[in-house]
C-alpha atoms as a PDB file:
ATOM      1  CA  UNK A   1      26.510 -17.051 -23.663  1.00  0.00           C
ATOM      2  CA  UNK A   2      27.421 -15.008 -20.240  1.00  0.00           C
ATOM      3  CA  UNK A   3      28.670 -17.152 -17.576  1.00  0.00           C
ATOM      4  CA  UNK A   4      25.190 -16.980 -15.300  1.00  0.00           C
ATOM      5  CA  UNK A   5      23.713 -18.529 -18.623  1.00  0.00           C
ATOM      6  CA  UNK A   6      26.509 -21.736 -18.325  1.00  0.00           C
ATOM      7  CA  UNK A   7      26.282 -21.931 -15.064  1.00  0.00           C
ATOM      8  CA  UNK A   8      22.155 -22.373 -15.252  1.00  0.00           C
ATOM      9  CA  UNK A   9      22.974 -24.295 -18.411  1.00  0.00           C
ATOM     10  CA  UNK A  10      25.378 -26.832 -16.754  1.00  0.00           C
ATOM     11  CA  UNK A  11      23.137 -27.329 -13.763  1.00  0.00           C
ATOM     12  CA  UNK A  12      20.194 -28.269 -15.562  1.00  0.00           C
ATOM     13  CA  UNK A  13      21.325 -30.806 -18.350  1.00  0.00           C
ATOM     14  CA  UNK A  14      23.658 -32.498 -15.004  1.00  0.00           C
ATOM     15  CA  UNK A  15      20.205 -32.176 -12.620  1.00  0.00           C
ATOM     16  CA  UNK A  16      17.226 -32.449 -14.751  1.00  0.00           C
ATOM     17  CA  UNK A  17      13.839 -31.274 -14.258  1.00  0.00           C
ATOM     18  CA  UNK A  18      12.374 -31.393 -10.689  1.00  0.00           C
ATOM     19  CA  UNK A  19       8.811 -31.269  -9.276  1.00  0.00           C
ATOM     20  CA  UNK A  20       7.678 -27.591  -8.727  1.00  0.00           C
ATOM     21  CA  UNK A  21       7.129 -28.506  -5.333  1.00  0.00           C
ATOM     22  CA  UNK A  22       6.620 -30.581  -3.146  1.00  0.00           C
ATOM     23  CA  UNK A  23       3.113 -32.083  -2.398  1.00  0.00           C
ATOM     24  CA  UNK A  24       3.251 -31.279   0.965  1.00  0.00           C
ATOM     25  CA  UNK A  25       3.626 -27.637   0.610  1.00  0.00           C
ATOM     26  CA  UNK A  26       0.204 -27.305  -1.351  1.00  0.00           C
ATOM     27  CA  UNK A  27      -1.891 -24.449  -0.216  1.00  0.00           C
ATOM     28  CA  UNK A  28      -3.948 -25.380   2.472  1.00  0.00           C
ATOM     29  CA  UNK A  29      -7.553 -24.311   2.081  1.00  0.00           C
ATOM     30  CA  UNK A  30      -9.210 -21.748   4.557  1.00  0.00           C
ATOM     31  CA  UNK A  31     -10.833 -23.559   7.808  1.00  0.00           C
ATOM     32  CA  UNK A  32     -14.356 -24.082   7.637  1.00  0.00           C
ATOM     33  CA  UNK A  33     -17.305 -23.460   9.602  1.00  0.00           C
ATOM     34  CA  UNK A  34     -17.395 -19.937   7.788  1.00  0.00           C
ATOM     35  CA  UNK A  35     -13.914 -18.480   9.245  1.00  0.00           C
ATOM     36  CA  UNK A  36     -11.575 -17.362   7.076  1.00  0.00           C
ATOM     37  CA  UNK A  37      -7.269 -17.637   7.042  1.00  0.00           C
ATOM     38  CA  UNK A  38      -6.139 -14.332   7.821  1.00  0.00           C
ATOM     39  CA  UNK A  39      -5.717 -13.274   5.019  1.00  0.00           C
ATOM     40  CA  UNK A  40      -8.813 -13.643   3.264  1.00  0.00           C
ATOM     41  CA  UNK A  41     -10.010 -12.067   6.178  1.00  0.00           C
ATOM     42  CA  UNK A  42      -7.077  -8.842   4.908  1.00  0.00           C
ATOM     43  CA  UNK A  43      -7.757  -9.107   1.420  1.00  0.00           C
ATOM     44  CA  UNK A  44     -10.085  -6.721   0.989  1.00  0.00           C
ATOM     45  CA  UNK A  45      -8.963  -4.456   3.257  1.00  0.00           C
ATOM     46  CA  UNK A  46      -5.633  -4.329   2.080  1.00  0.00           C
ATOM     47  CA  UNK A  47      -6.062  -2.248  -1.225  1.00  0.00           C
ATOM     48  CA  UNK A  48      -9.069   0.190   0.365  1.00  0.00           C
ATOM     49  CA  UNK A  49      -8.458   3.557   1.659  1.00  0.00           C
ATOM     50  CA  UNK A  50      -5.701   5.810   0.164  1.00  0.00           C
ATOM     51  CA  UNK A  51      -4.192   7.278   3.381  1.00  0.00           C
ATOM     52  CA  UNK A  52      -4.265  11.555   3.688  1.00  0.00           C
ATOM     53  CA  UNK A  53      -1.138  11.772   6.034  1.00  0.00           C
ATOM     54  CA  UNK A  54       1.717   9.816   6.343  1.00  0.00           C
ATOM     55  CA  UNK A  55       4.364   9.408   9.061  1.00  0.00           C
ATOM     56  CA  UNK A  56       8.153  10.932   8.041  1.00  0.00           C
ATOM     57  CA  UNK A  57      10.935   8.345   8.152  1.00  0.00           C
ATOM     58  CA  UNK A  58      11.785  10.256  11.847  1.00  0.00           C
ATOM     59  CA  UNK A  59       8.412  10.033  13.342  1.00  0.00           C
ATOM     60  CA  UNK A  60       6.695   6.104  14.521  1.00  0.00           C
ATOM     61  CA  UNK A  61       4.706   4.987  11.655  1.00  0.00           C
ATOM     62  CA  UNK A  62       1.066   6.270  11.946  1.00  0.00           C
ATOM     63  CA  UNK A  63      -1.919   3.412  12.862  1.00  0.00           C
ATOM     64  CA  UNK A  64      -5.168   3.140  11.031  1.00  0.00           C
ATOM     65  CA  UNK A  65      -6.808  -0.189  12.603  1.00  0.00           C
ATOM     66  CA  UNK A  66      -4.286  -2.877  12.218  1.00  0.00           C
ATOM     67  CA  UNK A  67      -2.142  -0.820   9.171  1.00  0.00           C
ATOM     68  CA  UNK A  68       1.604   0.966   9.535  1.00  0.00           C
ATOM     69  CA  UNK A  69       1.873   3.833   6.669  1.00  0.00           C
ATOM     70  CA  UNK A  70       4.866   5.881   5.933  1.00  0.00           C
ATOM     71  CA  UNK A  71       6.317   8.245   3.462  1.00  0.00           C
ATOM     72  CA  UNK A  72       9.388   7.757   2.009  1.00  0.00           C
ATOM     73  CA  UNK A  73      11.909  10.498   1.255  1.00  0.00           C
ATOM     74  CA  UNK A  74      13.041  11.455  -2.106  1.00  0.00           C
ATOM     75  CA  UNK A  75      16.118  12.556  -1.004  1.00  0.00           C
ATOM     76  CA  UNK A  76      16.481   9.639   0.982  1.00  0.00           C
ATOM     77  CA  UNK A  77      16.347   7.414  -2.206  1.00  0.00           C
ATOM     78  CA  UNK A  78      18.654   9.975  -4.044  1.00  0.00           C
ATOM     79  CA  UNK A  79      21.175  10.138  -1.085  1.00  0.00           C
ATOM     80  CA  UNK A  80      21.009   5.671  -1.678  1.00  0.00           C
ATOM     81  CA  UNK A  81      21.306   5.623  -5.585  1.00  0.00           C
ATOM     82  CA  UNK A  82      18.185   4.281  -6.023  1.00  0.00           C
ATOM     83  CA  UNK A  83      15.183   5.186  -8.904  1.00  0.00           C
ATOM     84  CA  UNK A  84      12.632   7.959  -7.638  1.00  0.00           C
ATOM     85  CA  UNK A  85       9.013   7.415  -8.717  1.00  0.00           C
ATOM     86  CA  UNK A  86       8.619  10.711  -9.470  1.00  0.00           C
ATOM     87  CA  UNK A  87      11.918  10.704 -11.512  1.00  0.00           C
ATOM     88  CA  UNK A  88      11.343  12.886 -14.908  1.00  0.00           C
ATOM     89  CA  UNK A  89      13.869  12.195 -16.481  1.00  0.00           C
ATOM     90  CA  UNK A  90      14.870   9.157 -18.297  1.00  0.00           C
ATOM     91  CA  UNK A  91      17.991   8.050 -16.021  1.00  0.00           C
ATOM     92  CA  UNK A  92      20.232   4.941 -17.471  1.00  0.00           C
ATOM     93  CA  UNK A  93      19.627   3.253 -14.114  1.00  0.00           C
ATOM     94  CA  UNK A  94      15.630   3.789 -15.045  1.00  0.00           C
ATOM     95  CA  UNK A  95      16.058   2.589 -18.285  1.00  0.00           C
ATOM     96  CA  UNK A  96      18.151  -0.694 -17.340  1.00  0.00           C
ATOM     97  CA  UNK A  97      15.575  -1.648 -14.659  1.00  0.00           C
ATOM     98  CA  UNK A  98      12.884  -1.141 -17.032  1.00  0.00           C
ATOM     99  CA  UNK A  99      14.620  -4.119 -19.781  1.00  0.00           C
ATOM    100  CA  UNK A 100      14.623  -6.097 -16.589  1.00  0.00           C
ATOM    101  CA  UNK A 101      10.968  -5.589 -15.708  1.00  0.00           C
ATOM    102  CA  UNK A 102       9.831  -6.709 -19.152  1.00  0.00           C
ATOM    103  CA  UNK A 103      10.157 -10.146 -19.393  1.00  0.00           C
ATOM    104  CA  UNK A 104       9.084 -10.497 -15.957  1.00  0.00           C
ATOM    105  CA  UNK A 105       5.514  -8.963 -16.408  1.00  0.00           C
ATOM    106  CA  UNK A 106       5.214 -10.344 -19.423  1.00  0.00           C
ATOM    107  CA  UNK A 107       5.800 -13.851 -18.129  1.00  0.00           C
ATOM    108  CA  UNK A 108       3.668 -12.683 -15.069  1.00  0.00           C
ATOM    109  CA  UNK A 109       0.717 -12.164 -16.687  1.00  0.00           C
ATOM    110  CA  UNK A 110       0.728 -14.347 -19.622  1.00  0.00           C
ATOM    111  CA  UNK A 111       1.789 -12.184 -22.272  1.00  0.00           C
ATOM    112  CA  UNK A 112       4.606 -14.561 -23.034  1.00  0.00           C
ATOM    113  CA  UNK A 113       5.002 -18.216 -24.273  1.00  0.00           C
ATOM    114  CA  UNK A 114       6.521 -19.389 -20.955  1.00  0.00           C
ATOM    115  CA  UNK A 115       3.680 -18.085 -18.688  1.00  0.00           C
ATOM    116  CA  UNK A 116       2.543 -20.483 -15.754  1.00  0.00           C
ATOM    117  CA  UNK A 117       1.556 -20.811 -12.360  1.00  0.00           C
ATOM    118  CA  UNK A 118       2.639 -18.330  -9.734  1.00  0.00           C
ATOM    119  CA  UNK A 119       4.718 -16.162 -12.309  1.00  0.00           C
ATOM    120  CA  UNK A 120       3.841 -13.288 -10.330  1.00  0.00           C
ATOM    121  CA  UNK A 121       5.909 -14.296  -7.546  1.00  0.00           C
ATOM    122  CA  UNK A 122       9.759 -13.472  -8.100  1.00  0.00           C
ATOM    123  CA  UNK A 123      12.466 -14.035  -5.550  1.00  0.00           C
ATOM    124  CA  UNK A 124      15.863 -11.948  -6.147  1.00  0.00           C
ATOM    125  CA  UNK A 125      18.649 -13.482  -5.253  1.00  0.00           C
ATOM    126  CA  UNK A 126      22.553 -13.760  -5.462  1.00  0.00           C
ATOM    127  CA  UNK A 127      25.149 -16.567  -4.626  1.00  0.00           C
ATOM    128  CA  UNK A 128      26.698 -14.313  -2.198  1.00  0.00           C
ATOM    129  CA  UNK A 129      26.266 -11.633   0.742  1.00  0.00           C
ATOM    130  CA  UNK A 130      27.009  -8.116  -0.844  1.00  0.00           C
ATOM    131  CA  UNK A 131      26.355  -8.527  -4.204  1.00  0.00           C
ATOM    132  CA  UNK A 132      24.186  -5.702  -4.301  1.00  0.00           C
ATOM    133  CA  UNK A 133      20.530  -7.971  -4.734  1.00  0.00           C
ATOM    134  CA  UNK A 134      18.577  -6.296  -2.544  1.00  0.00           C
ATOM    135  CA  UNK A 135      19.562  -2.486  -4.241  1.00  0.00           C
ATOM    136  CA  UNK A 136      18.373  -4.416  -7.525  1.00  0.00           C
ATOM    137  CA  UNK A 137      15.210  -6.361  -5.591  1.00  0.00           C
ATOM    138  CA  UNK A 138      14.209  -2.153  -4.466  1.00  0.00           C
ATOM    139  CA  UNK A 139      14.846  -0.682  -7.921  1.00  0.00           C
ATOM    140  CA  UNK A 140      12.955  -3.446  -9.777  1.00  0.00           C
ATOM    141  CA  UNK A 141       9.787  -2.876  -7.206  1.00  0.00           C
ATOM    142  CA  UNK A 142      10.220   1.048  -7.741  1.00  0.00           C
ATOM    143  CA  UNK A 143      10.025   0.457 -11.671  1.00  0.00           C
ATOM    144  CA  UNK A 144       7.116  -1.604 -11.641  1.00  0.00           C
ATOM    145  CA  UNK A 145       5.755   0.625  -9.373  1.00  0.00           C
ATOM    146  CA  UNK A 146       5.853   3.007 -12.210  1.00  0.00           C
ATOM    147  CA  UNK A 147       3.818   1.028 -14.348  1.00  0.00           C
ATOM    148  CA  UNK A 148       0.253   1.886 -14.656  1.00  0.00           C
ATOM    149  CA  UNK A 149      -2.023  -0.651 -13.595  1.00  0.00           C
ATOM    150  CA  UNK A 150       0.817  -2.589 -11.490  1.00  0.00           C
ATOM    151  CA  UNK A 151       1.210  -2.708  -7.642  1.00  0.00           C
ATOM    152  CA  UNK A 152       3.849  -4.886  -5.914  1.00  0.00           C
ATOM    153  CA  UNK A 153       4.630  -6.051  -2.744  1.00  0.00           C
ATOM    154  CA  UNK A 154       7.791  -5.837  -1.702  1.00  0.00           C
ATOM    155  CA  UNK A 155       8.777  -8.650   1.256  1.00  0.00           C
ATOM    156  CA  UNK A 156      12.177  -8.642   3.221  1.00  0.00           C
ATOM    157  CA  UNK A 157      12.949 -12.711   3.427  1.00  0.00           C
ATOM    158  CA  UNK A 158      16.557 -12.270   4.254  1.00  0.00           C
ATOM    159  CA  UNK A 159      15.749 -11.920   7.647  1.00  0.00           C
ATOM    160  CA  UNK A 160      19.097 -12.938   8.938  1.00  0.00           C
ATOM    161  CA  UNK A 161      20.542  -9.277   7.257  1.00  0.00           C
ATOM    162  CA  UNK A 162      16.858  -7.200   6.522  1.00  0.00           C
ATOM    163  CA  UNK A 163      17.705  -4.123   4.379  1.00  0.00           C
ATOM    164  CA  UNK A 164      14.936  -3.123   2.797  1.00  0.00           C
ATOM    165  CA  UNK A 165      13.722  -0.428   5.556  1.00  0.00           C
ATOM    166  CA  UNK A 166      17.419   0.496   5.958  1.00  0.00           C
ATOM    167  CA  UNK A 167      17.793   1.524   2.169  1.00  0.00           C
ATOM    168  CA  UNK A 168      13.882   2.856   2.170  1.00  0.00           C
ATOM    169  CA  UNK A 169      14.927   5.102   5.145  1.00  0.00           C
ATOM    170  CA  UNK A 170      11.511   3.959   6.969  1.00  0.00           C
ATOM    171  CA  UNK A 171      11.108   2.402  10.359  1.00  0.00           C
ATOM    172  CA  UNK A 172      10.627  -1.905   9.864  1.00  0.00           C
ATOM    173  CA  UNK A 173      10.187  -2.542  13.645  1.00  0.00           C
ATOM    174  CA  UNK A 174       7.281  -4.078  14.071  1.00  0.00           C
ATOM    175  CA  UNK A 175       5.231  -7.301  12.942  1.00  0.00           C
ATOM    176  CA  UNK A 176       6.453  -8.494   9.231  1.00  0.00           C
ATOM    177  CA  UNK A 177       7.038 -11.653   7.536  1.00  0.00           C
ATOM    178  CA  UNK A 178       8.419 -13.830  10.470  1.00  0.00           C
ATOM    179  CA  UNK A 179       5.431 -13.238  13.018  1.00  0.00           C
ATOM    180  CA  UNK A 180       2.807 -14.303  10.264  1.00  0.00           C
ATOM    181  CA  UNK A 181       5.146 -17.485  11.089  1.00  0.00           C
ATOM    182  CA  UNK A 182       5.190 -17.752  14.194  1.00  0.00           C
ATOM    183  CA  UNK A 183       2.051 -16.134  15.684  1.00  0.00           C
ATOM    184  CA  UNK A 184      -1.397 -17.340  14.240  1.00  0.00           C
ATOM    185  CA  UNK A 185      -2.644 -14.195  16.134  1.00  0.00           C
ATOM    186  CA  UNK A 186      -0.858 -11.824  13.539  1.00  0.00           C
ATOM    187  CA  UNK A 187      -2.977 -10.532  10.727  1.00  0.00           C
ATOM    188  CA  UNK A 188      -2.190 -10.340   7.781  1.00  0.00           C
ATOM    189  CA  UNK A 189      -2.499  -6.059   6.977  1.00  0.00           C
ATOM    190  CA  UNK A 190      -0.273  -6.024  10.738  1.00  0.00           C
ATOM    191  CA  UNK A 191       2.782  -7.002   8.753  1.00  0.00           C
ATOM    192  CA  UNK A 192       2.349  -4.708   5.990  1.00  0.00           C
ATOM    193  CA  UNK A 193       3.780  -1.141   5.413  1.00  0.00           C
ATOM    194  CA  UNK A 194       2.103   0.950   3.158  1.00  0.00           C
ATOM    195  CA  UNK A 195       4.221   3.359   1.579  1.00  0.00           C
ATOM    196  CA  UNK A 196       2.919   7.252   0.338  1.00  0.00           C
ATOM    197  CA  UNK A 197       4.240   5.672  -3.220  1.00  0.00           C
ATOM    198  CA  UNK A 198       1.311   4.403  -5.028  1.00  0.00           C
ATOM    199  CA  UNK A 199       1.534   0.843  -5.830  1.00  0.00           C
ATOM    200  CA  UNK A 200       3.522   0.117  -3.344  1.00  0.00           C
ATOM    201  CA  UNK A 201       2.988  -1.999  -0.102  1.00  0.00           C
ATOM    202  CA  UNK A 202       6.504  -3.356   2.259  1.00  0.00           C
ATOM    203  CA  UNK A 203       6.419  -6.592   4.098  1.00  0.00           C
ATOM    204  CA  UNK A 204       9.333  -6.421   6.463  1.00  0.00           C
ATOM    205  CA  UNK A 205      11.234  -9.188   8.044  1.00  0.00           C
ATOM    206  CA  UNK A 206       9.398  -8.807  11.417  1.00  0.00           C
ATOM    207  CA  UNK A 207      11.239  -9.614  15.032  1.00  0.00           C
ATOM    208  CA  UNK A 208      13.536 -11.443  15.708  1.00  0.00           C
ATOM    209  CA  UNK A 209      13.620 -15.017  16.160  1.00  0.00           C
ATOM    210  CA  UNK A 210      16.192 -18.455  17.451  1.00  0.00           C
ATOM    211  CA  UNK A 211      15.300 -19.833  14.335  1.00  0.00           C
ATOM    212  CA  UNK A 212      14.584 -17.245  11.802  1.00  0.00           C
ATOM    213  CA  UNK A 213      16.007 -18.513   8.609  1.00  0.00           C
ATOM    214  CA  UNK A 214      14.968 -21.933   9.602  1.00  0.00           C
ATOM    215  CA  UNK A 215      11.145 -20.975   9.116  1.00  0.00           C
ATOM    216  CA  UNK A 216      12.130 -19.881   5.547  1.00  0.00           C
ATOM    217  CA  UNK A 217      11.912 -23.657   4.963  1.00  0.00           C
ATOM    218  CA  UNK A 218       9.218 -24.680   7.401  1.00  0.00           C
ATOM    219  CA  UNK A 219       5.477 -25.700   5.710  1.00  0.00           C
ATOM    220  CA  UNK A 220       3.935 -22.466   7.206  1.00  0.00           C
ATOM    221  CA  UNK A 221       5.941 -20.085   4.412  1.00  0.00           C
ATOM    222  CA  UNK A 222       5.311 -22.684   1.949  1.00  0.00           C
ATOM    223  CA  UNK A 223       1.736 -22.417   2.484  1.00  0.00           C
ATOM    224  CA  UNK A 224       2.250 -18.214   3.186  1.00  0.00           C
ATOM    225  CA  UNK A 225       3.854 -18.568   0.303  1.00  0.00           C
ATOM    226  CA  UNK A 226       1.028 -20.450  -1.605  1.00  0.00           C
ATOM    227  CA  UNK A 227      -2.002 -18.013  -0.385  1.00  0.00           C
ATOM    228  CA  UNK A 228      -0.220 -14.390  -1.156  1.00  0.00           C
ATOM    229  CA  UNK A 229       0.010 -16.151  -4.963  1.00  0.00           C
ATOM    230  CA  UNK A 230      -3.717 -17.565  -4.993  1.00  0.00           C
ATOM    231  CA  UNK A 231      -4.912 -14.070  -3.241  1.00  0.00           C
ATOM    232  CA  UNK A 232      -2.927 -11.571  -5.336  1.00  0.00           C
ATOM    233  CA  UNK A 233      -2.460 -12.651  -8.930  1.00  0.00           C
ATOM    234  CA  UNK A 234      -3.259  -9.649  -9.838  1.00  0.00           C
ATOM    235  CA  UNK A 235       0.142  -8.469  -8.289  1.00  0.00           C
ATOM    236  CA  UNK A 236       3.949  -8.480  -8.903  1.00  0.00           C
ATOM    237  CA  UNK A 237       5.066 -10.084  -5.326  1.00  0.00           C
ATOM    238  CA  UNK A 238       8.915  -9.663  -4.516  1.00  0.00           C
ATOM    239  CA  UNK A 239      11.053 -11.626  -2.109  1.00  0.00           C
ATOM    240  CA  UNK A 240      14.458 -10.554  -1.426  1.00  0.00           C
ATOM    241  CA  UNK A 241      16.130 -13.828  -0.427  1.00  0.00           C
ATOM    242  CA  UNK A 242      18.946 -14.483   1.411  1.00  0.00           C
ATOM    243  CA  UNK A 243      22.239 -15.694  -0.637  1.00  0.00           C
ATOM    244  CA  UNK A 244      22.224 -19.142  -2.235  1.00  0.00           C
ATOM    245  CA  UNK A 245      25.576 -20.158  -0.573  1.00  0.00           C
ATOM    246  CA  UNK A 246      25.221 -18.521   2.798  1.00  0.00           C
ATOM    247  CA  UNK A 247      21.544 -20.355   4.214  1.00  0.00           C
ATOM    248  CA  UNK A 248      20.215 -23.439   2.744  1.00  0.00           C
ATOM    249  CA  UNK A 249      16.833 -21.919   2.888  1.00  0.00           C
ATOM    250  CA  UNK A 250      17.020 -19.547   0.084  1.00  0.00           C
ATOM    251  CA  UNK A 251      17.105 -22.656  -2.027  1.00  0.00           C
ATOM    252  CA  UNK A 252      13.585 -23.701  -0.364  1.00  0.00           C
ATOM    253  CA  UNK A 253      12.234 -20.492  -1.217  1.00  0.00           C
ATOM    254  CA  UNK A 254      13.101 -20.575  -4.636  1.00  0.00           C
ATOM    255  CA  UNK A 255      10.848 -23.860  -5.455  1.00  0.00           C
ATOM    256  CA  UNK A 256       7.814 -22.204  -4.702  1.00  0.00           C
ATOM    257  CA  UNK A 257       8.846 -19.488  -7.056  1.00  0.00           C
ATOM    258  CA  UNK A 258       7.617 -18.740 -10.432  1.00  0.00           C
ATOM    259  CA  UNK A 259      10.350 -16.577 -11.559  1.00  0.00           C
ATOM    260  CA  UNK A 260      13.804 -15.825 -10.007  1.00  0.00           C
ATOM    261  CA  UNK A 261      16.127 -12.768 -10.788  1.00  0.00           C
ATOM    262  CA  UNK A 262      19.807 -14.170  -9.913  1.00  0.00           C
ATOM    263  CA  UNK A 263      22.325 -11.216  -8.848  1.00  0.00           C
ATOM    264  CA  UNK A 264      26.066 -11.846 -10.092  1.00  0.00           C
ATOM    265  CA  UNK A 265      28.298  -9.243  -9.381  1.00  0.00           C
ATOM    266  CA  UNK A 266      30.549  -8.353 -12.032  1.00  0.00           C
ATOM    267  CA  UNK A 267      34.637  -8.974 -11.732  1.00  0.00           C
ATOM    268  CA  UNK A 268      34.340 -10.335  -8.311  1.00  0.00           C
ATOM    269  CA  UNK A 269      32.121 -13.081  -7.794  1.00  0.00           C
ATOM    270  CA  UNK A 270      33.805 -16.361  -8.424  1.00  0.00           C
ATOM    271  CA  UNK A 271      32.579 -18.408 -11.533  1.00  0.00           C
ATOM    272  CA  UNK A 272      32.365 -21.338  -9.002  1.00  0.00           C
ATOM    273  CA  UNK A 273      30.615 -19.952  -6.896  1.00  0.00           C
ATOM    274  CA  UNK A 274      27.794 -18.549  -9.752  1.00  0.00           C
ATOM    275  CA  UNK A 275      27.688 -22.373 -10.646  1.00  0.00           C
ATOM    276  CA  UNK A 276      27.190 -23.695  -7.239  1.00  0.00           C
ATOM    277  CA  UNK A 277      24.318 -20.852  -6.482  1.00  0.00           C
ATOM    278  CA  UNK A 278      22.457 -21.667  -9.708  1.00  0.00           C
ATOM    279  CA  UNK A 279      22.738 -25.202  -9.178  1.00  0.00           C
ATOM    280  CA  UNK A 280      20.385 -24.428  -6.081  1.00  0.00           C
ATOM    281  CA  UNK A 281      17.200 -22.921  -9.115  1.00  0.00           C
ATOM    282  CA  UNK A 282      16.637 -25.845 -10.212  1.00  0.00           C
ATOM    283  CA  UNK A 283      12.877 -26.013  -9.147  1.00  0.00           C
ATOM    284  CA  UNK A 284      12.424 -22.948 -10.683  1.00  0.00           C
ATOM    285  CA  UNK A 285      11.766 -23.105 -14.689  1.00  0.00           C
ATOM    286  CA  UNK A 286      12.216 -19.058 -14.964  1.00  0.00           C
ATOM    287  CA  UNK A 287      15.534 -17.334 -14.376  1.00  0.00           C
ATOM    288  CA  UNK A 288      16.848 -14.156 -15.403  1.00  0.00           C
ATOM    289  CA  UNK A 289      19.956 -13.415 -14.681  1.00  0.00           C
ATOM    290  CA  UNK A 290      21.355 -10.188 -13.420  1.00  0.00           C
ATOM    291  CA  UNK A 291      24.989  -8.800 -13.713  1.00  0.00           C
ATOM    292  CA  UNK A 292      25.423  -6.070 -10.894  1.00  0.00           C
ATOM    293  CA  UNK A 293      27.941  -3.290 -10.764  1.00  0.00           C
ATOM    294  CA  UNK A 294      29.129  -3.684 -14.490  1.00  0.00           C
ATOM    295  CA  UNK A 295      32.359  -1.307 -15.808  1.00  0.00           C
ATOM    296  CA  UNK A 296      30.897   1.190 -18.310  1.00  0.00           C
ATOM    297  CA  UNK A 297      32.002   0.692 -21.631  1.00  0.00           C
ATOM    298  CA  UNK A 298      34.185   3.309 -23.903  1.00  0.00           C
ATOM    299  CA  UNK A 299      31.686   5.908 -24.520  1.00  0.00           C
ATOM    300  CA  UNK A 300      28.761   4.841 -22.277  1.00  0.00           C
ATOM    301  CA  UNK A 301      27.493   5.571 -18.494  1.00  0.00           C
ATOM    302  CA  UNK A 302      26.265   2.171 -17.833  1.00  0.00           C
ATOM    303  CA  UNK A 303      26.855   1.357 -13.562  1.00  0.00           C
ATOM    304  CA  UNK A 304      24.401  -1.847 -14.068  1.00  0.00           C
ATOM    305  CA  UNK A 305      24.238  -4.575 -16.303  1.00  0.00           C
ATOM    306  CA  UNK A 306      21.500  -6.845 -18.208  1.00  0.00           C
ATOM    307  CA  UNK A 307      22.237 -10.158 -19.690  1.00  0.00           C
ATOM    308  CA  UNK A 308      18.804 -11.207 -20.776  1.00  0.00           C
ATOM    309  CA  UNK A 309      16.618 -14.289 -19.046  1.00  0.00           C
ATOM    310  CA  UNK A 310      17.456 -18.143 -18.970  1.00  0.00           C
ATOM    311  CA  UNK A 311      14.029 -20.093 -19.252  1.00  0.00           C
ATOM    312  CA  UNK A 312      14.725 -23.994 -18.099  1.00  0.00           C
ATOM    313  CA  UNK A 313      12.544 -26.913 -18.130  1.00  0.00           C
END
């Protein structure tokens, strides 16, 4: 058993099961009198309309009604070690993110014995900053990219240190995840990004705020939270968290989870601290854990590592 495993281990048999969530945080249904939340209103708008040109990472993003699209360089994700959709050849870095997306889908869309409510929404995080999560969150959301008959969404919640547009090479400025927050005005398809990869949609962090990681935890993303997993279950839905141990809100994220990929980066991170970060997933009955920047072995080119999944009660 790897230490991520013991750590989970520990944490549940000293915690025992939790709630799923809180009442509080239950959806909220859409307002009546025949107006809709916003997005119901997006929903079927979203997924229309393939667009014919796309901005370059250089130029501003270009506007069709109340939608950013951009295309994302190849060389770009070369130049950042990270999987090309287009990749033809069968790279180990493919191959290891593929083993990771298995289980996931499977438990996603009920193809497994531990399938459940909201399995399609997976948060990626990591007990601490640097551990190379949100490289994994962007390589997972390429693979199952890949997959036919599987779109994602990728979302930036680790708004405090937002690297998702940094390592796509696109522009993120603009609405995102944290005006959906904080402006009732904001549509829905306003934060999104569609991307020239098919299957692939970007939810940035959005402006800046006082209280940004503070509305991580606030009843408005639980009920976000909520709607994007009753309006796309048909969808693998990513969050890429902030660290367990760095914001208290990354642990209020992960109850309204249905499956949680947790980061550990090999020879550094201290076995306390993997403990103390997995004693924070304890709402979450799904965890697989992840062991980042791995030493290859004698006679193989490994750079990442898989340890398998963790399924709690």
């Amino acid at each position: 058993m790897s230490i991520i495993e013991k750590a989970i281990s520990k944490s549940r048999n000293q915690s025992g099961a939790r709630p799923k969530a809180d009442a509080a945080y239950d959806p909220v249904e859409p307002e009546r009198g025949g107006r809709r939340s916003h997005i119901e209103r997006a929903v079927d708008e979203v997924d229309r309309d393939q667009v014919a040109e796309c901005a370059t990472p250089e130029s501003p993003p270009v506007r069709e009604g109340t939608r950013r699209h951009v295309k994302i360089s190849r060389a770009h994700l070369a130049e950042m070690g990270l999987i090309s959709p287009e990749g033809t050849t069968r790279s180990q870095l493919a191959e290891e993110f593929r083993l990771i997306k298995r289980p996931l889908l499977a438990n996603a869309f009920g193809e497994s014995e531990v399938a459940g409510d909201n399995r399609n929404l997976v948060m990626i995080t990591s007990a601490l900053p640097r551990e190379g999560k949100s490289f994994c969150t962007i390589n997972l959301a390429m693979s199952i990219a890949m997959e036919l008959g599987r779109t994602v969404l990728l979302v930036d919640a680790d708004v405090a240190r937002p690297m998702i547009p940094n390592y796509l090479g696109v522009d993120g400025q603009g609405p995102g995840l944290l005006d959906l927050l904080a402006d009732d005005q904001t549509d829905f398809p306003d934060a999104l990004i569609r991307t020239d990869i098919e299957n692939l949609t970007i939810m940035p962090a959005g402006k800046t705020y006082p209280k940004a990681t503070e509305m991580l935890a606030s009843e408005g993303m639980a009920r976000l939270i909520g709607e994007m997993g009753r309006r796309y279950p048909d969808r693998i839905i990513l969050f890429d968290s902030p660290p367990l141990l760095a914001t208290s809100e990354a642990s209020a994220l992960a109850r309204h989870m249905g499956q949680i990929v947790y980061v550990v980066e090999a020879d550094k991170t201290p076995q306390d601290a993997v403990a103390r970060g997995a004693e924070q997933l304890d709402g979450c009955e799904v965890v697989v854990p992840l062991l980042n920047k791995t030493r290859p072995l004698p006679g193989m080119k490994y750079a990442h590592g898989y340890y398998g999944a963790y399924y709690g009660s």
